[in-house]
Protein backbone atom coordinates (compact mmCIF):
# COMPACT_ATOMS: atom_id res chain seq x y z
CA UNK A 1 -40.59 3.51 -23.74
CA UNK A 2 -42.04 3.47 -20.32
CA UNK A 3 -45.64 1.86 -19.99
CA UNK A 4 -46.40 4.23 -17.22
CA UNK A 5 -48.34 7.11 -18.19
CA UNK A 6 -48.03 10.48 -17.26
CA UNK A 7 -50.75 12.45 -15.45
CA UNK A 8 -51.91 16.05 -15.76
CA UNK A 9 -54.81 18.55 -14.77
CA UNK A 10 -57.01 19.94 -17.42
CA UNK A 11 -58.66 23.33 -16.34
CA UNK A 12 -61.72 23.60 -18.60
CA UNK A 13 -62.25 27.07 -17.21
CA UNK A 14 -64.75 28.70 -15.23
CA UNK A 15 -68.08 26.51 -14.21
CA UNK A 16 -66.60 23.80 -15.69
CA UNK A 17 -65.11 20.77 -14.68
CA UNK A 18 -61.10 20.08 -14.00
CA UNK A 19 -59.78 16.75 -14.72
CA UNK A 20 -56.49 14.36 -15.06
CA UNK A 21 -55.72 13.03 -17.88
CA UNK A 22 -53.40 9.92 -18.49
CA UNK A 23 -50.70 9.93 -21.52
CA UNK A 24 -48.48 7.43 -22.74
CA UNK A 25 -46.77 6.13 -25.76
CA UNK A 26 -46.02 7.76 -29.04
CA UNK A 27 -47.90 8.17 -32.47
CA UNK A 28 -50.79 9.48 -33.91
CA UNK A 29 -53.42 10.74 -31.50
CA UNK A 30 -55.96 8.65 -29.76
CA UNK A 31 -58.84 9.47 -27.70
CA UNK A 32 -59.20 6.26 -25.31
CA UNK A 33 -63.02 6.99 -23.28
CA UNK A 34 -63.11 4.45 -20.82
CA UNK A 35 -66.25 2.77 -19.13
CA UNK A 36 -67.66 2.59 -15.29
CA UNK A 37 -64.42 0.92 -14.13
CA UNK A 38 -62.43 4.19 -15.01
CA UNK A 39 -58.60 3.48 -15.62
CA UNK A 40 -57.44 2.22 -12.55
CA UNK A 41 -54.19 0.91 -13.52
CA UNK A 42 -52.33 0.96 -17.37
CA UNK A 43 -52.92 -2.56 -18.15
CA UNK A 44 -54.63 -4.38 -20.49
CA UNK A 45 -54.61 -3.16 -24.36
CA UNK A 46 -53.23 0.00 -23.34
CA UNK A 47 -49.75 -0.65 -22.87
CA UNK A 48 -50.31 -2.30 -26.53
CA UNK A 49 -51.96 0.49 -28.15
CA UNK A 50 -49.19 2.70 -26.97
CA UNK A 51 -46.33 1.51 -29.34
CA UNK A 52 -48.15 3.09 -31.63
CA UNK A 53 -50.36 5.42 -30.76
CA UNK A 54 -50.04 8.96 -28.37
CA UNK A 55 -53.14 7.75 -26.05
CA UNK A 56 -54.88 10.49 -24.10
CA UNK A 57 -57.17 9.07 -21.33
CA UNK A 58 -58.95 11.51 -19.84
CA UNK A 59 -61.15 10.92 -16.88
CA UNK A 60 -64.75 11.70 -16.34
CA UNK A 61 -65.58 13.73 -13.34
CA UNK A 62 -65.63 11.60 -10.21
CA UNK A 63 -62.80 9.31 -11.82
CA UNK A 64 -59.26 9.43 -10.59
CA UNK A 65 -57.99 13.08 -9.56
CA UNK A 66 -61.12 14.66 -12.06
CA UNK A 67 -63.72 16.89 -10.37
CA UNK A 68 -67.31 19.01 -11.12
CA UNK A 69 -69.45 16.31 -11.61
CA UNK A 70 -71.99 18.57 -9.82
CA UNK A 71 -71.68 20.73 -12.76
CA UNK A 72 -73.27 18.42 -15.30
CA UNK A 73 -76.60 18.49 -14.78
CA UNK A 74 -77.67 15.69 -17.83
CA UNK A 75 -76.70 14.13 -20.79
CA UNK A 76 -76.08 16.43 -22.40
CA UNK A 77 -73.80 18.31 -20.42
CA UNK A 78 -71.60 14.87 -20.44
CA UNK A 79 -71.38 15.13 -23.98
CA UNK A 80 -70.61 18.59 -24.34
CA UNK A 81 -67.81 18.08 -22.08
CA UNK A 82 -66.11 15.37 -23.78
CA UNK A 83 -65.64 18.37 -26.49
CA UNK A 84 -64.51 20.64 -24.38
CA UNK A 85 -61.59 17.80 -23.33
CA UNK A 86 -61.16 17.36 -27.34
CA UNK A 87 -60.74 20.89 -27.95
CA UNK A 88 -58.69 21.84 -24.57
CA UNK A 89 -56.31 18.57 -26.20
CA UNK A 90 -56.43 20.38 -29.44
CA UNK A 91 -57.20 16.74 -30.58
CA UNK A 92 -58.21 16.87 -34.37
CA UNK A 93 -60.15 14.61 -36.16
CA UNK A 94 -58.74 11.92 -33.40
CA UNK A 95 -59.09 8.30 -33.62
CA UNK A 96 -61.44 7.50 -30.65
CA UNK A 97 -62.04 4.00 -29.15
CA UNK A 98 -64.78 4.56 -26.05
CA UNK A 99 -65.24 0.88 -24.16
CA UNK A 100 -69.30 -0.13 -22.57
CA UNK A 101 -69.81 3.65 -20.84
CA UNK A 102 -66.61 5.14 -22.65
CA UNK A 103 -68.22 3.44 -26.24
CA UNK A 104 -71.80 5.06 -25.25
CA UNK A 105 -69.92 8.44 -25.08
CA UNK A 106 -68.04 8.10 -28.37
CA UNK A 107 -71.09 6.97 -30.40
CA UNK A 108 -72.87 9.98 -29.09
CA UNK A 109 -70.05 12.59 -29.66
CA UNK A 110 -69.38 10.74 -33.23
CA UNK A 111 -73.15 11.10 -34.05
CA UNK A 112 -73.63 15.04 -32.81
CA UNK A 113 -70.09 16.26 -34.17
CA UNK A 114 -69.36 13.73 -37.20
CA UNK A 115 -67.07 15.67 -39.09
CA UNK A 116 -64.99 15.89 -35.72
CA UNK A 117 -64.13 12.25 -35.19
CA UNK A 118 -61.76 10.43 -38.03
CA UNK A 119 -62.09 6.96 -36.69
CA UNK A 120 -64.30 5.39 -33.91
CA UNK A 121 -64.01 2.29 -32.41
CA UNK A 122 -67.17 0.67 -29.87
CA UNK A 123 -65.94 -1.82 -27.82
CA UNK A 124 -68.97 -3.54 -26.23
CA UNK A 125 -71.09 0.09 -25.51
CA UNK A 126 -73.78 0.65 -23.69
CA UNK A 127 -76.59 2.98 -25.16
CA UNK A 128 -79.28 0.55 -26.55
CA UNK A 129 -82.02 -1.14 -24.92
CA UNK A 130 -84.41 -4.60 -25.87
CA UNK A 131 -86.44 -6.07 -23.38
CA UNK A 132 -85.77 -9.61 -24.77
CA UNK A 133 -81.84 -9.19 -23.86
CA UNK A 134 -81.93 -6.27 -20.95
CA UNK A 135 -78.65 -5.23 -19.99
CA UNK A 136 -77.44 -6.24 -16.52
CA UNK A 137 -77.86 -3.52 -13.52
CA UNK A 138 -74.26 -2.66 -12.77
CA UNK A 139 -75.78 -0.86 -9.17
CA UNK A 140 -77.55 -3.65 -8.21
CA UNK A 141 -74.79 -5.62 -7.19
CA UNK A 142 -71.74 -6.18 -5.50
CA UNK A 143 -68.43 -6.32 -7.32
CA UNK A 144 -67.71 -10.12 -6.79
CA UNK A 145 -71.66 -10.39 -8.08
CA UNK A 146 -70.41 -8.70 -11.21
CA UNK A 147 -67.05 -10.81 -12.24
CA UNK A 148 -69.51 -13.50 -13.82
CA UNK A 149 -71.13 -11.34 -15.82
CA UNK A 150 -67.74 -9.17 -16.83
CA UNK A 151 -65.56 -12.08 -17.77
CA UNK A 152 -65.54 -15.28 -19.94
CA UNK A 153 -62.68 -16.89 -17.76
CA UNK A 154 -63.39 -15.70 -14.08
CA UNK A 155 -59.79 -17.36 -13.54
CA UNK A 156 -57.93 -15.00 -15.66
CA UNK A 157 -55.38 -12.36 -13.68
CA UNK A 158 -57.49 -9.29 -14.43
CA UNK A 159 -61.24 -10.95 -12.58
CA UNK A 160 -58.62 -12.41 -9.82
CA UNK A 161 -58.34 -9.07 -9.08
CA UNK A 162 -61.68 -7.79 -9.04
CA UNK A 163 -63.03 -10.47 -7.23
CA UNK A 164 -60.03 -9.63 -4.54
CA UNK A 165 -61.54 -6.12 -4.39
CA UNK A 166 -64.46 -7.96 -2.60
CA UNK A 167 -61.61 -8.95 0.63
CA UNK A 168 -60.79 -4.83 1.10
CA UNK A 169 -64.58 -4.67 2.06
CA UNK A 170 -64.72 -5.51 5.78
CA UNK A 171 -65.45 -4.00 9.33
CA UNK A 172 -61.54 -4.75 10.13
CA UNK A 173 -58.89 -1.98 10.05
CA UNK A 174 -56.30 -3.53 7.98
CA UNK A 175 -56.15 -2.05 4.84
CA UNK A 176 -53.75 -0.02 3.07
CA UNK A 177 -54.07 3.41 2.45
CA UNK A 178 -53.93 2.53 -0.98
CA UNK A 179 -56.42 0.13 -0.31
CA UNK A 180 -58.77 2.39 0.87
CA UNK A 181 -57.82 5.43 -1.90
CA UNK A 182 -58.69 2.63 -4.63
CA UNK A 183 -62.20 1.92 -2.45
CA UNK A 184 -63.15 5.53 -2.75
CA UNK A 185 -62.24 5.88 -6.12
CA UNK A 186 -64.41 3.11 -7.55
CA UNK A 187 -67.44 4.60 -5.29
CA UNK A 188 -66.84 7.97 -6.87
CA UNK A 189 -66.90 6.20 -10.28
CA UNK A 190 -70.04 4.63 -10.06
CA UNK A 191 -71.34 7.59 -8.84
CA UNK A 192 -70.75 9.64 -12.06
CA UNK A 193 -72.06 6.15 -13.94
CA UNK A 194 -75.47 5.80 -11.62
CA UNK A 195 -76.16 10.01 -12.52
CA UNK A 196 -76.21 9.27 -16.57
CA UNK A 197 -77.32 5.42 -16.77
CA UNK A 198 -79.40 4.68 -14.04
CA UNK A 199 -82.23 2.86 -14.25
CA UNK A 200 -81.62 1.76 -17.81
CA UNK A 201 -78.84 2.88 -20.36
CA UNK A 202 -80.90 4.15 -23.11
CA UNK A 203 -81.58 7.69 -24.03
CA UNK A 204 -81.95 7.90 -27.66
CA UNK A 205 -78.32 6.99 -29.33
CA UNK A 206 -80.09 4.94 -31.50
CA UNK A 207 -82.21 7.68 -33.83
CA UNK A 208 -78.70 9.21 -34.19
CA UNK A 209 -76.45 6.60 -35.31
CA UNK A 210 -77.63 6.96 -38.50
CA UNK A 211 -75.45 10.44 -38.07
CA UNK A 212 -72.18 9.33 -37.51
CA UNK A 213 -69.71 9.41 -40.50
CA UNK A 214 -66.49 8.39 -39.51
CA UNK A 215 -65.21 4.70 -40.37
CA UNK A 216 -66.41 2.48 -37.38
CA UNK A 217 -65.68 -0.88 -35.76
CA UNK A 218 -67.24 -2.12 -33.34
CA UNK A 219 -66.31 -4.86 -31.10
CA UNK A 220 -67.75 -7.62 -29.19
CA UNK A 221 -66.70 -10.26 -26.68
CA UNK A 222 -68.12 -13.24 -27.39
CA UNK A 223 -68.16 -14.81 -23.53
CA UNK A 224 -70.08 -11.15 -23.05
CA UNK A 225 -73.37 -11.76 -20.39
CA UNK A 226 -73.27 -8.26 -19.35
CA UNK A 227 -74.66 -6.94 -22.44
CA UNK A 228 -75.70 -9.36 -25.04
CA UNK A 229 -73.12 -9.47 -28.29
CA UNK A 230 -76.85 -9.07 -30.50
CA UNK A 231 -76.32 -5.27 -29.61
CA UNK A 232 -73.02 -5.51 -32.14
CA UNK A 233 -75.53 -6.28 -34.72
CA UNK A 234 -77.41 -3.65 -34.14
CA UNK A 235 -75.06 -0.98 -34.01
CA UNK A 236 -73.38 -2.57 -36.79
CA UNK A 237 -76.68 -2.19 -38.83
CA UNK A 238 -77.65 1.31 -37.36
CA UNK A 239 -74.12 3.10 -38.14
CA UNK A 240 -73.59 3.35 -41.88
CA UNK A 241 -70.92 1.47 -42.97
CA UNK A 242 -70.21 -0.17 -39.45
CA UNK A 243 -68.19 -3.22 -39.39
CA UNK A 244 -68.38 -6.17 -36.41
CA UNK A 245 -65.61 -8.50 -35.39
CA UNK A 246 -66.59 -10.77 -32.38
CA UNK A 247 -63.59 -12.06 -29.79
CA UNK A 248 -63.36 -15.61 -28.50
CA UNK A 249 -63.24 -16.38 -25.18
CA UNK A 250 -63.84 -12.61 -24.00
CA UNK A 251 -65.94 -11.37 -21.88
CA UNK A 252 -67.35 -7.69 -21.25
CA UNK A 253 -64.01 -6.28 -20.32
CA UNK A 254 -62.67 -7.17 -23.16
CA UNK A 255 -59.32 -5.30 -23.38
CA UNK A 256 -58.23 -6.94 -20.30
CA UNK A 257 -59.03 -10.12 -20.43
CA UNK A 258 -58.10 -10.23 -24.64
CA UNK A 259 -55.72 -7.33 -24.52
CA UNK A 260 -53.75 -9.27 -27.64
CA UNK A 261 -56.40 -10.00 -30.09
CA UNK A 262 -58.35 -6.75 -28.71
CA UNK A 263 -55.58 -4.29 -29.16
CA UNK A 264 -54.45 -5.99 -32.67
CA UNK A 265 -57.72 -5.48 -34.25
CA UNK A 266 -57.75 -1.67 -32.99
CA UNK A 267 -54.30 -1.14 -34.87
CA UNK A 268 -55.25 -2.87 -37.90
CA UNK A 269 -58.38 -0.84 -37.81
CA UNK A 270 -56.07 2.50 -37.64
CA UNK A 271 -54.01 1.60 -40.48
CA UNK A 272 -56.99 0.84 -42.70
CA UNK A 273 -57.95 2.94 -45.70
């Protein structure tokens, strides 16, 4: 089975958005929501989750081929689309893991629709706000400004990579077109990011955790210094029934820097009674 995923457009319909959405592997259905970085490449847990799962990855507007960001206006809109995608999928009752902005999304879907959503899994979300542990402005800096704060190991292959995004940003005309497609496309992305989360991420998820029904885990890096791992605790203690595992020597992103550990607890969550 190839590890290369297949792309499609999504028409929504009229005034709504069109986007692509990624498939691979075989299984049981699962939602995958990612966060700011969008899905760049299939790497990480992906690949993993795919042996067992049918993963459908769709992409927010301003992500990847996806369009009509224009016509969400709030937060609400955002949230209402993600149904749309779930009902357009004729996804029922899917197991969805959402990662930091993808995690934000699922907790908020899970908590407005919770009869909709059989199993959720939170790796590292956004959503919540203390002043004693503020979460770290994602606009305010530059990507090789951001590795420290993404990764435990800023050696491993997957923060090599970012911090080699930081070389493609120069006044000299020697890049790829490639290059420069994968430039625009991470602009784009934190576009659609900056219109929902900026200046803080919190707008109420948590009054409605209390909502959602469907079996949770939520996971945390421990190496995390984008957002503290004390927010697992408080999701954990917000969502009824919530459970927390922490992962050594992970960072924010952690489903590429732990895609082993990462993607076994996920599985071993979706085979759980």
């Amino acid at each position: 089975m190839s590890d290369v995923p297949a792309s499609r457009m999504l028409d929504l319909g009229p005034g709504r958005p069109t986007i692509e959405v990624l498939e691979a592997g075989a299984g049981d259905p699962l939602l995958f929501l990612h966060g700011a970085g969008g899905v760049p490449t299939w790497e990480g847990a992906l690949p993993l989750l795919g042996r067992n799962y049918r993963i459908y990855a769709p992409l927010l507007p301003g992500f990847g081929r996806s369009t009509g960001l224009e016509l969400l206006d709030d937060q609400w809109d955002l949230f209402f689309h993600v149904f749309d995608v779930i009902d357009a999928l004729e996804l029922e009752q899917p197991y969805v893991v959402g990662e930091s902005l993808g995690g934000w999304l699922a907790a908020e879907i899970a908590a407005l629709r919770p009869r909709e959503i059989g199993r959720l899994a939170l790796a590292a979300p956004i959503g919540l706000w203390r002043d004693e542990a503020p979460v770290v402005d994602l606009f305010g800096h530059m990507t090789h400004e951001l590795v420290p704060y993404l990764f435990h190991d800023q050696s491993c292959p997957a923060a090599q990579q970012m911090l080699a995004l930081t070389g493609l940003i120069s006044e000299k005309d020697d890049r790829t077109e490639e290059q420069v497609e994968l430039l625009i496309s991470l602009v784009r992305g934190f576009r659609t990011a900056a219109k929902f989360h900026f200046p803080i991420p919190e707008h109420g998820l948590e009054k409605r955790l209390h909502r959602i029904t469907a079996p949770t885990l939520i996971i945390w890096g421990e190496g995390d210094r984008f957002i503290a791992p004390s927010y697992g605790t408080i999701f954990r203690d917000r969502i009824p029934h919530a459970r927390l595992e922490t992962i050594p020597r992970a960072g924010h992103l952690i489903g590429l820097e732990q895609p082993e550990p990462y993607a076994h607890l996920l599985l071993r969550f979706g085979m759980s009674v």
